[in-house]
PDB file of N, CA and C in Angstrom:
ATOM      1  N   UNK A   1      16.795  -6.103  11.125  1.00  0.00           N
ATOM      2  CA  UNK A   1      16.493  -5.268   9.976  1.00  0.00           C
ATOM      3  C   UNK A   1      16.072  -6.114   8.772  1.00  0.00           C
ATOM      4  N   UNK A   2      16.184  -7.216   8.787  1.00  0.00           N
ATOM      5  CA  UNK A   2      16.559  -8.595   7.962  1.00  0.00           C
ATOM      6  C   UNK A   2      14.665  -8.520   7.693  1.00  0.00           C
ATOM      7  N   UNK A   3      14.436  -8.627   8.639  1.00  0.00           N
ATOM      8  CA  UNK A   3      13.249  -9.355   8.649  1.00  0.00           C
ATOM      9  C   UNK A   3      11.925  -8.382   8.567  1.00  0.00           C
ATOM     10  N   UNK A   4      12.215  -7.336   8.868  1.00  0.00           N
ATOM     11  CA  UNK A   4      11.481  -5.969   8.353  1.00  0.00           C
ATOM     12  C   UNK A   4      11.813  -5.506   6.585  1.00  0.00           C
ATOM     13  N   UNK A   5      12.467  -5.884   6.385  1.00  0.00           N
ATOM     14  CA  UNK A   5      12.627  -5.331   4.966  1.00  0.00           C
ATOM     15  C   UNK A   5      12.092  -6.707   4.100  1.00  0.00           C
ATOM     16  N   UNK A   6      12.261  -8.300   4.679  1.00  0.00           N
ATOM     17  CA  UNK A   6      11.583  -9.387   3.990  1.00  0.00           C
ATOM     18  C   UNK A   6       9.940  -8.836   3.813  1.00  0.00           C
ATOM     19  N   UNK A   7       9.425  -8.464   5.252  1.00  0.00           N
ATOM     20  CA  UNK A   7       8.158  -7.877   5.239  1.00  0.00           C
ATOM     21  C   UNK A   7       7.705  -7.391   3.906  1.00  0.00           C
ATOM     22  N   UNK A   8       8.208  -6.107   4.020  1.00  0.00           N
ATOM     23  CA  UNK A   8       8.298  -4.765   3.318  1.00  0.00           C
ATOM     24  C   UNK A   8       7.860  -5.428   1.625  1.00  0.00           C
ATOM     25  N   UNK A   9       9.008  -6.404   1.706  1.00  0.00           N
ATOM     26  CA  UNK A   9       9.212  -7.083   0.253  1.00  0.00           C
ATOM     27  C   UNK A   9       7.713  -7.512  -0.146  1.00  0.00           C
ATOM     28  N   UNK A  10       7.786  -8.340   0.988  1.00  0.00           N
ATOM     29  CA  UNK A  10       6.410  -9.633   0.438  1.00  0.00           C
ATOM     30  C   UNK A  10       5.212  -8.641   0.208  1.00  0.00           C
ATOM     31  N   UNK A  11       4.581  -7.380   1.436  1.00  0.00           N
ATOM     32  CA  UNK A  11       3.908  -6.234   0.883  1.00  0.00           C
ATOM     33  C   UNK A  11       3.811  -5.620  -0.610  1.00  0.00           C
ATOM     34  N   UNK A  12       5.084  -5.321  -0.931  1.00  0.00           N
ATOM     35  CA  UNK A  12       5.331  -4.878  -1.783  1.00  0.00           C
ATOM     36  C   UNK A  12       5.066  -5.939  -3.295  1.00  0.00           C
ATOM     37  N   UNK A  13       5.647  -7.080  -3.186  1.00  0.00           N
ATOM     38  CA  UNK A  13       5.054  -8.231  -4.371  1.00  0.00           C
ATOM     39  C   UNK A  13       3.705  -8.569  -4.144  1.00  0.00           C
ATOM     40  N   UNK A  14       2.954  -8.490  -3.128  1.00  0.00           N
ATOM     41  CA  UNK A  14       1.426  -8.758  -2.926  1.00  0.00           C
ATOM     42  C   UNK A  14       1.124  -7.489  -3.867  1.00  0.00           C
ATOM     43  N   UNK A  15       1.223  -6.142  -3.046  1.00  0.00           N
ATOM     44  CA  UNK A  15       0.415  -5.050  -3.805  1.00  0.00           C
ATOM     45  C   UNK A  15       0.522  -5.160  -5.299  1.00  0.00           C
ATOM     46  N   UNK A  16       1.945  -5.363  -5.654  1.00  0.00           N
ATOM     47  CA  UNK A  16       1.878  -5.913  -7.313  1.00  0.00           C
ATOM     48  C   UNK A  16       0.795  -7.001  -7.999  1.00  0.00           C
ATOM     49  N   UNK A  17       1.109  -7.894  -7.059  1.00  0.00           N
ATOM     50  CA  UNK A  17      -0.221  -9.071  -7.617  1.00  0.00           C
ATOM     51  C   UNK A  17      -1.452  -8.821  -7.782  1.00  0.00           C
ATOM     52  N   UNK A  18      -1.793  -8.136  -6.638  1.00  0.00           N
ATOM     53  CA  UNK A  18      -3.259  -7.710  -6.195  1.00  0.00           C
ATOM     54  C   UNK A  18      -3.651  -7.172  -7.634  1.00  0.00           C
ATOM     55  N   UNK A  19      -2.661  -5.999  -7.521  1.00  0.00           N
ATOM     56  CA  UNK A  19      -3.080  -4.907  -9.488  1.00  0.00           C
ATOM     57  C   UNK A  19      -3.124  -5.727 -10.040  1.00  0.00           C
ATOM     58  N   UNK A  20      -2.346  -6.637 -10.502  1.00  0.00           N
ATOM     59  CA  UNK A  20      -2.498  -6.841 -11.905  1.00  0.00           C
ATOM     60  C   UNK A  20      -3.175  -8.636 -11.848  1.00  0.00           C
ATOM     61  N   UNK A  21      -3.356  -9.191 -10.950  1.00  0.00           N
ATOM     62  CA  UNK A  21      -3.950 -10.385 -11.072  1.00  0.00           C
ATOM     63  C   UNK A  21      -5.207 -10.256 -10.183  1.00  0.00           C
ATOM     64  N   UNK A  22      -5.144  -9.281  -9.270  1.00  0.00           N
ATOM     65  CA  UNK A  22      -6.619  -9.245  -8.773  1.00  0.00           C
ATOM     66  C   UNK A  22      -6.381 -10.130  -6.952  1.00  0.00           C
ATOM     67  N   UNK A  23      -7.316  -9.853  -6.336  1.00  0.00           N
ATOM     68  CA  UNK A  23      -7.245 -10.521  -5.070  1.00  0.00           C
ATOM     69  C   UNK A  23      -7.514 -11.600  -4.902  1.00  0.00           C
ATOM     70  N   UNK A  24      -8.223 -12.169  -5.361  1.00  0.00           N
ATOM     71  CA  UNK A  24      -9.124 -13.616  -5.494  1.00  0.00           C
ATOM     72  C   UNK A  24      -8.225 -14.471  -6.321  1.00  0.00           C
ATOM     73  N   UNK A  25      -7.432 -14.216  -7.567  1.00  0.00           N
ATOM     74  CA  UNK A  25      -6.329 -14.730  -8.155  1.00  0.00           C
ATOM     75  C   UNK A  25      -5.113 -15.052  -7.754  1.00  0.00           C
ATOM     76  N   UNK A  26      -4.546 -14.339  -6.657  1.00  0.00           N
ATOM     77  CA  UNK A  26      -3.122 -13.967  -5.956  1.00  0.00           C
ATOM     78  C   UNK A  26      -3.541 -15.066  -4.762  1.00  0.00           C
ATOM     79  N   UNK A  27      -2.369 -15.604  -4.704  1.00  0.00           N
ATOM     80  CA  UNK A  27      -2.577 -16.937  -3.378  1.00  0.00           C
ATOM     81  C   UNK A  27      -1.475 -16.392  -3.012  1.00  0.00           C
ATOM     82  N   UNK A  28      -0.983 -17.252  -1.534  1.00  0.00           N
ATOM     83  CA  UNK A  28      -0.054 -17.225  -1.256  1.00  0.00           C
ATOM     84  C   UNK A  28       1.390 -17.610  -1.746  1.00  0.00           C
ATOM     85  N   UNK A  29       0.873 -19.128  -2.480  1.00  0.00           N
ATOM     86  CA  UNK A  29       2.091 -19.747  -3.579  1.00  0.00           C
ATOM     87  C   UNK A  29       2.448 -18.432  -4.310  1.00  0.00           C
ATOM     88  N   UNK A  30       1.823 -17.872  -5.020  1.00  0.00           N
ATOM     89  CA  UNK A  30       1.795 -17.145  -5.696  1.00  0.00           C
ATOM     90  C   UNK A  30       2.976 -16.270  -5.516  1.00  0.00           C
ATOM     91  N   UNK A  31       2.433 -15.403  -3.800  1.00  0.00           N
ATOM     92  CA  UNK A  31       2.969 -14.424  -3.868  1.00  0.00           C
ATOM     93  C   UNK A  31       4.846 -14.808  -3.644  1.00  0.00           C
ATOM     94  N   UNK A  32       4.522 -15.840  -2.818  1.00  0.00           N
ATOM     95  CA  UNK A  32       6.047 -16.592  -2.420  1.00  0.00           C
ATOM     96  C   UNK A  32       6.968 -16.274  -3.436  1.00  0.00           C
ATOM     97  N   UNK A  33       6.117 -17.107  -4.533  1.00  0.00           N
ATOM     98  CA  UNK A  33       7.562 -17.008  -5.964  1.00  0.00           C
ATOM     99  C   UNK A  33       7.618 -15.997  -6.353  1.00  0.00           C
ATOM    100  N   UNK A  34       6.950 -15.227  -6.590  1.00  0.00           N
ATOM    101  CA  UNK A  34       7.013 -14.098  -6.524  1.00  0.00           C
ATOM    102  C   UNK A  34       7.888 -13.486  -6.225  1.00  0.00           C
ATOM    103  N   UNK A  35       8.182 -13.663  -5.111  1.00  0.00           N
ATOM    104  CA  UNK A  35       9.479 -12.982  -3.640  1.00  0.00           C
ATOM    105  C   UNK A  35      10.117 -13.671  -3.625  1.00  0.00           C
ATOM    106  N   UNK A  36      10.451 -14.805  -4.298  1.00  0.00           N
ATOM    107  CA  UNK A  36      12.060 -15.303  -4.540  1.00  0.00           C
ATOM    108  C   UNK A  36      11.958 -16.080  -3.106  1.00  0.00           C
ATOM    109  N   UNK A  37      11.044 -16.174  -1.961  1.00  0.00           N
ATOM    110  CA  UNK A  37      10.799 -16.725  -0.829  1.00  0.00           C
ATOM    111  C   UNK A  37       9.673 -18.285  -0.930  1.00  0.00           C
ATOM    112  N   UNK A  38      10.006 -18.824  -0.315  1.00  0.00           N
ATOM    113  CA  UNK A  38       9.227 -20.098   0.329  1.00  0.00           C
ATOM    114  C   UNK A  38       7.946 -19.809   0.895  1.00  0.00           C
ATOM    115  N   UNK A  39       6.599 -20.301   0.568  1.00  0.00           N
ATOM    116  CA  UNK A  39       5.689 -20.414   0.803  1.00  0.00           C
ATOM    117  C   UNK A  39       5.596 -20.171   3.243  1.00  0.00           C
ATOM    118  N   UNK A  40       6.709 -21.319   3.554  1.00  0.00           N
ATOM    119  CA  UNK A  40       7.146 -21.055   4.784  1.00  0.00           C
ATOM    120  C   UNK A  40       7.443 -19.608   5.334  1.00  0.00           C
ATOM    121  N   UNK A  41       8.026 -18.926   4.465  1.00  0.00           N
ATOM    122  CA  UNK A  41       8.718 -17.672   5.023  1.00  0.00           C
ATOM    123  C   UNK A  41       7.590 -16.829   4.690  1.00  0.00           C
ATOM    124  N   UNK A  42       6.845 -16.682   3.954  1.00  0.00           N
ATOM    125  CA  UNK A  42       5.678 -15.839   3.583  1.00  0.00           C
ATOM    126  C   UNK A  42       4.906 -16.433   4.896  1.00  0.00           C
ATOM    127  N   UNK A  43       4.451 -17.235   5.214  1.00  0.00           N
ATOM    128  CA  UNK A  43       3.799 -17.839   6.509  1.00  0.00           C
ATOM    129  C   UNK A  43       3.682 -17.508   7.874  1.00  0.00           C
ATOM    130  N   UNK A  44       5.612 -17.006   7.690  1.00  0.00           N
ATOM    131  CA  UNK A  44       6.199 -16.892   9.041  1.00  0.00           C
ATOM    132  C   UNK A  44       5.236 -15.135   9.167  1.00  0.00           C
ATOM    133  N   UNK A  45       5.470 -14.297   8.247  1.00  0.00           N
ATOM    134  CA  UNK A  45       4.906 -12.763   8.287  1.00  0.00           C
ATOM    135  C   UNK A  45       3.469 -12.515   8.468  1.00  0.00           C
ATOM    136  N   UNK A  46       3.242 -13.322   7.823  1.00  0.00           N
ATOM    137  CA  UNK A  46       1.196 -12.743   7.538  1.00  0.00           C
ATOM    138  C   UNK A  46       0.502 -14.653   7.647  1.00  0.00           C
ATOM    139  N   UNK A  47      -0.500 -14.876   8.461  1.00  0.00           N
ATOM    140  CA  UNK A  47      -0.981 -15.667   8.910  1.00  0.00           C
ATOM    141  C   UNK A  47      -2.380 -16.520   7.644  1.00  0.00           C
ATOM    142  N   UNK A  48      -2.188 -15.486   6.492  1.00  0.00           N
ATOM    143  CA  UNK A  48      -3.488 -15.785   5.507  1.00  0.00           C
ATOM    144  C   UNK A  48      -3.072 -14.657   4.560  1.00  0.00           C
ATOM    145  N   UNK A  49      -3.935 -14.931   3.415  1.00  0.00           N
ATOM    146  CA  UNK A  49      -3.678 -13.706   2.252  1.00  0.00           C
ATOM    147  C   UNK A  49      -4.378 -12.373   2.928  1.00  0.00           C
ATOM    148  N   UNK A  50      -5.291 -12.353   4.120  1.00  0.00           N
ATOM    149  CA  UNK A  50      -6.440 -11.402   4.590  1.00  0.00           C
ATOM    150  C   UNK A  50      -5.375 -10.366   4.810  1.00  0.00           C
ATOM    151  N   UNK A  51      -4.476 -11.013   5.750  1.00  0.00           N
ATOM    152  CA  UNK A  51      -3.278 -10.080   6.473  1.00  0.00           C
ATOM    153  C   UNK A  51      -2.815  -9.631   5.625  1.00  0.00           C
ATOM    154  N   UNK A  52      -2.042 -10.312   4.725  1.00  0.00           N
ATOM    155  CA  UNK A  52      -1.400  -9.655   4.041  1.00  0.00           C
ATOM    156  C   UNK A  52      -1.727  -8.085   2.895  1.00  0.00           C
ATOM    157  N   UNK A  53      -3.138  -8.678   2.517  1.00  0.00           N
ATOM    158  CA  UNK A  53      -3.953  -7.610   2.043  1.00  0.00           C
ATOM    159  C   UNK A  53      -4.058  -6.185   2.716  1.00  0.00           C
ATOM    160  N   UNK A  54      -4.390  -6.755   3.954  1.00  0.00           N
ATOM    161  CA  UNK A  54      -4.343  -5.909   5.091  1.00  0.00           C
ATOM    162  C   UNK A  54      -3.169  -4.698   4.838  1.00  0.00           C
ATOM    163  N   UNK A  55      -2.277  -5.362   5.050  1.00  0.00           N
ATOM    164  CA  UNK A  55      -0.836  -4.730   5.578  1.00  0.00           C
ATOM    165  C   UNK A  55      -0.515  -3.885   3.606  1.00  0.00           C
ATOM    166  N   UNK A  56      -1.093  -4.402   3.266  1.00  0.00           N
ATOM    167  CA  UNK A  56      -0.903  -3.311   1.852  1.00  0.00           C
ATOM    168  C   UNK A  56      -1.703  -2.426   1.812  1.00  0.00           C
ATOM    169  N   UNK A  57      -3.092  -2.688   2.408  1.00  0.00           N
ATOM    170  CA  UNK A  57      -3.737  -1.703   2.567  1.00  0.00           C
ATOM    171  C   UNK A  57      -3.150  -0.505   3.430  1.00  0.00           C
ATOM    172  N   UNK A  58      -2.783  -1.212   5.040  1.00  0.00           N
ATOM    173  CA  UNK A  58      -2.142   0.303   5.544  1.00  0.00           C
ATOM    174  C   UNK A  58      -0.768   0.679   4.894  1.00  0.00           C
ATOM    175  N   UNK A  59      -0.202   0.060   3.937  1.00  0.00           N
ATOM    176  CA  UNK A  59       0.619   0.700   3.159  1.00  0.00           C
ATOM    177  C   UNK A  59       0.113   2.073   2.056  1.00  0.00           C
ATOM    178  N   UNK A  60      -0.326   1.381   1.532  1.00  0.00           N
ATOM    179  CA  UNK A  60      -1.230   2.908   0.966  1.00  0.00           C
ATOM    180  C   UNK A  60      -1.978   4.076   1.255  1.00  0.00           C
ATOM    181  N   UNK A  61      -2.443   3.431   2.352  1.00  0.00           N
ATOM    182  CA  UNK A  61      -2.948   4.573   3.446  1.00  0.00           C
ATOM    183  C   UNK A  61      -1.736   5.430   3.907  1.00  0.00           C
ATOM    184  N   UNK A  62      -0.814   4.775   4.442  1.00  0.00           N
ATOM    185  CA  UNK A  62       0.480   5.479   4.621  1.00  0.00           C
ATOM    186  C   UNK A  62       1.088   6.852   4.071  1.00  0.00           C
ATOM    187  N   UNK A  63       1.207   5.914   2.269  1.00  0.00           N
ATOM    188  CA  UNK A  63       1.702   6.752   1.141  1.00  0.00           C
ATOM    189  C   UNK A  63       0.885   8.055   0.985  1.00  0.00           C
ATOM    190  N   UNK A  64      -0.428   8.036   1.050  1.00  0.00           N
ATOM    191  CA  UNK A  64      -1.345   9.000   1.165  1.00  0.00           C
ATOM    192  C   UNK A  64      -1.356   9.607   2.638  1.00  0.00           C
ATOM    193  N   UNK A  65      -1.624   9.672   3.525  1.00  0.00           N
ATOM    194  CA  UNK A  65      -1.803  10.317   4.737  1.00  0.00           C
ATOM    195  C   UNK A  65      -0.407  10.715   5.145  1.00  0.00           C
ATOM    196  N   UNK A  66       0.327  10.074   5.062  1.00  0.00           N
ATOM    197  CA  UNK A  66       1.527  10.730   5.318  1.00  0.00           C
ATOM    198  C   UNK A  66       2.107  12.204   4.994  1.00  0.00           C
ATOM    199  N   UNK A  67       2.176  12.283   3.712  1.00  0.00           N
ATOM    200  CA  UNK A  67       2.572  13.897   2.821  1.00  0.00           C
ATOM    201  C   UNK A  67       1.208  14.722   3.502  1.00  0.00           C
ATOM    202  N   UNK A  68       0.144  14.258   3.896  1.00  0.00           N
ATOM    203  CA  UNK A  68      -0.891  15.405   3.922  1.00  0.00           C
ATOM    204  C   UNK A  68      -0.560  15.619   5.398  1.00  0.00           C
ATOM    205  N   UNK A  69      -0.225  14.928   6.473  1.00  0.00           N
ATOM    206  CA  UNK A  69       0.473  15.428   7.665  1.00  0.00           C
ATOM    207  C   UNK A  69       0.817  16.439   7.724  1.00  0.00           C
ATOM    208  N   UNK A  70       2.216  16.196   6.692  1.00  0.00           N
ATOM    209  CA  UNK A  70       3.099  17.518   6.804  1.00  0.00           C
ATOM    210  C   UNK A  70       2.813  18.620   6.411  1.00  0.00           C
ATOM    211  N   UNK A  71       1.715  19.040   5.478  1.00  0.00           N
ATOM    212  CA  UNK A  71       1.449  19.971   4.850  1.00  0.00           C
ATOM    213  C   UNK A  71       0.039  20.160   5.750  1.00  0.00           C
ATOM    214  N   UNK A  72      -0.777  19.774   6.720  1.00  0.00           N
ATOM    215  CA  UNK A  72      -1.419  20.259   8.370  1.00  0.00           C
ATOM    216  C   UNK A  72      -0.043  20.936   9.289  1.00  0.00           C
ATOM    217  N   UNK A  73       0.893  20.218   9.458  1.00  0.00           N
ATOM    218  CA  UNK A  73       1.677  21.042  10.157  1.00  0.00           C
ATOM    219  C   UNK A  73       2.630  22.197   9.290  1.00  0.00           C
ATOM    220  N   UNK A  74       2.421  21.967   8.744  1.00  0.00           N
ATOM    221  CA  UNK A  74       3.493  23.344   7.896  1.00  0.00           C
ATOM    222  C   UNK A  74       2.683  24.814   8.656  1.00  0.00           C
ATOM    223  N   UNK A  75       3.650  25.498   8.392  1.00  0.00           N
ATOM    224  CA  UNK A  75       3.061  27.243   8.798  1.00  0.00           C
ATOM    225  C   UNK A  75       2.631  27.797   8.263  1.00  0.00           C
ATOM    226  N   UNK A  76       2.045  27.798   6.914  1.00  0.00           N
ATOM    227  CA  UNK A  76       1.157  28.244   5.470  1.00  0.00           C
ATOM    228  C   UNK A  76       0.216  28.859   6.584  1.00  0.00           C
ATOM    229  N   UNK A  77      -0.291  29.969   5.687  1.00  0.00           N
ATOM    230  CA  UNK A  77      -2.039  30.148   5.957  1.00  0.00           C
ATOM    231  C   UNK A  77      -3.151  29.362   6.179  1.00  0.00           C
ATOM    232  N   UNK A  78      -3.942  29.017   6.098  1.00  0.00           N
ATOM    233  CA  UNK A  78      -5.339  28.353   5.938  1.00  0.00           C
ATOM    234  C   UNK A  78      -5.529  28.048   4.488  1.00  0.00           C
ATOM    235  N   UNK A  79      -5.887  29.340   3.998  1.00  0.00           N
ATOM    236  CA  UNK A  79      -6.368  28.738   2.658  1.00  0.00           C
ATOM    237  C   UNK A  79      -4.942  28.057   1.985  1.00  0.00           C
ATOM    238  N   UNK A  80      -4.309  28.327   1.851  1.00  0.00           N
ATOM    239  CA  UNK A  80      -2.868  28.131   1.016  1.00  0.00           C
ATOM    240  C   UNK A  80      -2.680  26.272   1.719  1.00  0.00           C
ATOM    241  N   UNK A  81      -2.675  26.160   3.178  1.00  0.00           N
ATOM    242  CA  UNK A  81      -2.794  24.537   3.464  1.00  0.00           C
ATOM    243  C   UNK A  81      -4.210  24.108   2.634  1.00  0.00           C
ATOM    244  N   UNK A  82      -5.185  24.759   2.817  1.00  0.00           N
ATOM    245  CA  UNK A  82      -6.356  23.790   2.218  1.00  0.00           C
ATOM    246  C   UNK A  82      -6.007  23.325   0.765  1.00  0.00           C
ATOM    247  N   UNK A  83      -5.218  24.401  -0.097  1.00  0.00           N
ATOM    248  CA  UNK A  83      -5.400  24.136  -1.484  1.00  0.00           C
ATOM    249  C   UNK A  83      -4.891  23.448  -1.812  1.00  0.00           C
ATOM    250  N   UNK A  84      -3.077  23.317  -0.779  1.00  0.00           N
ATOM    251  CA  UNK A  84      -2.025  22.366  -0.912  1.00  0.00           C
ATOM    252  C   UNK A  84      -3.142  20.813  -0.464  1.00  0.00           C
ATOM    253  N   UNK A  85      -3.491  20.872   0.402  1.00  0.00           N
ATOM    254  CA  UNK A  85      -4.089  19.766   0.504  1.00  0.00           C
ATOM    255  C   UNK A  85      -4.606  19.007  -0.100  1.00  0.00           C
ATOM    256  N   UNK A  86      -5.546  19.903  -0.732  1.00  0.00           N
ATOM    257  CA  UNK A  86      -6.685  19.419  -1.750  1.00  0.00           C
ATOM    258  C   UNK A  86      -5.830  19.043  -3.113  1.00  0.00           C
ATOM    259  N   UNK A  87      -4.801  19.631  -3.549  1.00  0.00           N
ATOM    260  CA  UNK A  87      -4.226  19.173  -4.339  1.00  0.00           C
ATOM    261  C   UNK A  87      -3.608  17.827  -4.189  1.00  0.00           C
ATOM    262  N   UNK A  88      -3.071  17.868  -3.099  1.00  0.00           N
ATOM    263  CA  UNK A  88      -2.574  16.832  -2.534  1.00  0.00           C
ATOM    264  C   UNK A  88      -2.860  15.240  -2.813  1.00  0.00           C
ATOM    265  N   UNK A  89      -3.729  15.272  -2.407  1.00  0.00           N
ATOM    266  CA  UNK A  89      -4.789  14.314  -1.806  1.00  0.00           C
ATOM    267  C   UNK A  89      -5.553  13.706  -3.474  1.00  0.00           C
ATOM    268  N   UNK A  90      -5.719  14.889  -4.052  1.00  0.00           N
ATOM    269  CA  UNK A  90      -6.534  14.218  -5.387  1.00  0.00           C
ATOM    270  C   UNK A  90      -4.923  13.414  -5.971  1.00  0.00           C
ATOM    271  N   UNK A  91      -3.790  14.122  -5.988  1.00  0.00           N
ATOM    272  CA  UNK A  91      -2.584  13.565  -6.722  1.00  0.00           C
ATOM    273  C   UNK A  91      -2.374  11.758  -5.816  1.00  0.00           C
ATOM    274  N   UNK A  92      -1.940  11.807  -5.010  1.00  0.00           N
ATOM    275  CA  UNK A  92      -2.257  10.632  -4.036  1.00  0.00           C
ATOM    276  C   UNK A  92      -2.860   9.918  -4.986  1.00  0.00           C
ATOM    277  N   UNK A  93      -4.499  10.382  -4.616  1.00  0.00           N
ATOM    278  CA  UNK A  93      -5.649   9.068  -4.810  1.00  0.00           C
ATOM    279  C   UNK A  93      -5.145   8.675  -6.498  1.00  0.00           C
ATOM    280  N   UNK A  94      -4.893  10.009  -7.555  1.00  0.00           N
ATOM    281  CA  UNK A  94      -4.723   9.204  -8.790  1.00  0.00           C
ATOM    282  C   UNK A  94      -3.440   8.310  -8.834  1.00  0.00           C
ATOM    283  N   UNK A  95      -2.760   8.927  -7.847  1.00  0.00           N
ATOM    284  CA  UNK A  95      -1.240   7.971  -8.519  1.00  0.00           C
ATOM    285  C   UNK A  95      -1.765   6.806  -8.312  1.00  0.00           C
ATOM    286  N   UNK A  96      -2.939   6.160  -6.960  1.00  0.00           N
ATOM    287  CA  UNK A  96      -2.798   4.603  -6.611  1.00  0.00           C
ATOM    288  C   UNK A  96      -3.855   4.239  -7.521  1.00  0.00           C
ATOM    289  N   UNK A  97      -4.773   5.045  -7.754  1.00  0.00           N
ATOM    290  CA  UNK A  97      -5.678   4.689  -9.387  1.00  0.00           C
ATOM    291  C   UNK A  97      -4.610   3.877 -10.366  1.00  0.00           C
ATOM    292  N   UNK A  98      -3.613   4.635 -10.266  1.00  0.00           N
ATOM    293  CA  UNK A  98      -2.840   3.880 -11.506  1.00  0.00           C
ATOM    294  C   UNK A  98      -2.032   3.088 -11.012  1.00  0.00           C
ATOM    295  N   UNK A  99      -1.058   2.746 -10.188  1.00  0.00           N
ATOM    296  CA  UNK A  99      -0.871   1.828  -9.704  1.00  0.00           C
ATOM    297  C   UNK A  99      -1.944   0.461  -9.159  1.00  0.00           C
ATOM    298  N   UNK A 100      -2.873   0.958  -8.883  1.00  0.00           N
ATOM    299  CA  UNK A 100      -3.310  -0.408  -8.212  1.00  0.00           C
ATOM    300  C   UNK A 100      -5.131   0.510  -8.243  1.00  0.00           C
ATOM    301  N   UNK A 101      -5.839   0.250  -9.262  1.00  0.00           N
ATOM    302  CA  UNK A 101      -7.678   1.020  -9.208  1.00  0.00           C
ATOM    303  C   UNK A 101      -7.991   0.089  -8.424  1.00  0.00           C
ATOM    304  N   UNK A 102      -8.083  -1.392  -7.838  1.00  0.00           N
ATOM    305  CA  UNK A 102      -8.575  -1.876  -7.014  1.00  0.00           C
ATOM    306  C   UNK A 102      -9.034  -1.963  -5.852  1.00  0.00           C
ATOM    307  N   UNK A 103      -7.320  -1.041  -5.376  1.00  0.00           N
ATOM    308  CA  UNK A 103      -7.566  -0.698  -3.819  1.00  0.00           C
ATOM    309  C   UNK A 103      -8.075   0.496  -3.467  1.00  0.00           C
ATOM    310  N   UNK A 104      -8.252   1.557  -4.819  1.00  0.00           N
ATOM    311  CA  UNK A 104      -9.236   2.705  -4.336  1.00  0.00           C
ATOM    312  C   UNK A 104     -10.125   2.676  -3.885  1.00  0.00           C
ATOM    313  N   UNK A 105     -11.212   1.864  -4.020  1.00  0.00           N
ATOM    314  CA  UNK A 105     -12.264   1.593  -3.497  1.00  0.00           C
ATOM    315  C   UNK A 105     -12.398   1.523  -2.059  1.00  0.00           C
ATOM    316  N   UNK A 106     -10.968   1.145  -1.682  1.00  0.00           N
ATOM    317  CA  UNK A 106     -11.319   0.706   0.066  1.00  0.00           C
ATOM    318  C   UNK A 106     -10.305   2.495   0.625  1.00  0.00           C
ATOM    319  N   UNK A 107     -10.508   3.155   0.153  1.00  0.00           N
ATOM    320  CA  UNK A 107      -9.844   4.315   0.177  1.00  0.00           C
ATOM    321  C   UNK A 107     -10.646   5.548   0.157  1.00  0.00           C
ATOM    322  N   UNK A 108     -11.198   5.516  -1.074  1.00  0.00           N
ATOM    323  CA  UNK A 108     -12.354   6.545  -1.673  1.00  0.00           C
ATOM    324  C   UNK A 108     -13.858   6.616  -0.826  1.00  0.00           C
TER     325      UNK A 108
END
């Protein structure tokens, strides 16, 4: 469990970096201290910053596709899922606008 939640972490301090220092700025040193972790232990998870980018990316994808799942399977009507959806989905895309406008792009 140890080592899934280190993951989780280093994801989680990358996607921070990414916002606010940008991709091309954020190294790996970077993200390490960041995470209170060793350049080594960041190493051991993601093989390059690509991966790691990566793996924030399907994090956000996640955060978004996920809630709209449930609201395809819910028992609503048609229109009443479409609207939930559509609402949905625009709330999503702005929250990561504001968290992180960078990675919309690979989203939008």
């Amino acid at each position: 469990m140890a080592r899934k939640s280190t993951r989780n972490m280093i994801i989680d301090v990358a996607a921070r970096l990414f916002a606010t220092k940008g991709l091309r700025r954020t190294t790996m040193e970077s993200i390490a201290l960041e995470a209170g972790r060793g350049r080594r232990t960041v190493y051991m998870y993601f093989g390059n910053k690509a991966e790691i980018y990566e793996a924030v990316v399907q994090m956000e994808i996640s955060r978004i596709t996920d809630p709209l799942r449930e609201i395809v399977r819910s028992d609503c009507d048609f229109e009443t899922m479409l609207r939930r959806y559509a609402a949905e989905r625009v709330a999503r895309l702005y929250n990561l606008r504001q968290r992180n406008p960078l990675l919309l792009r690979d989203y939008a």
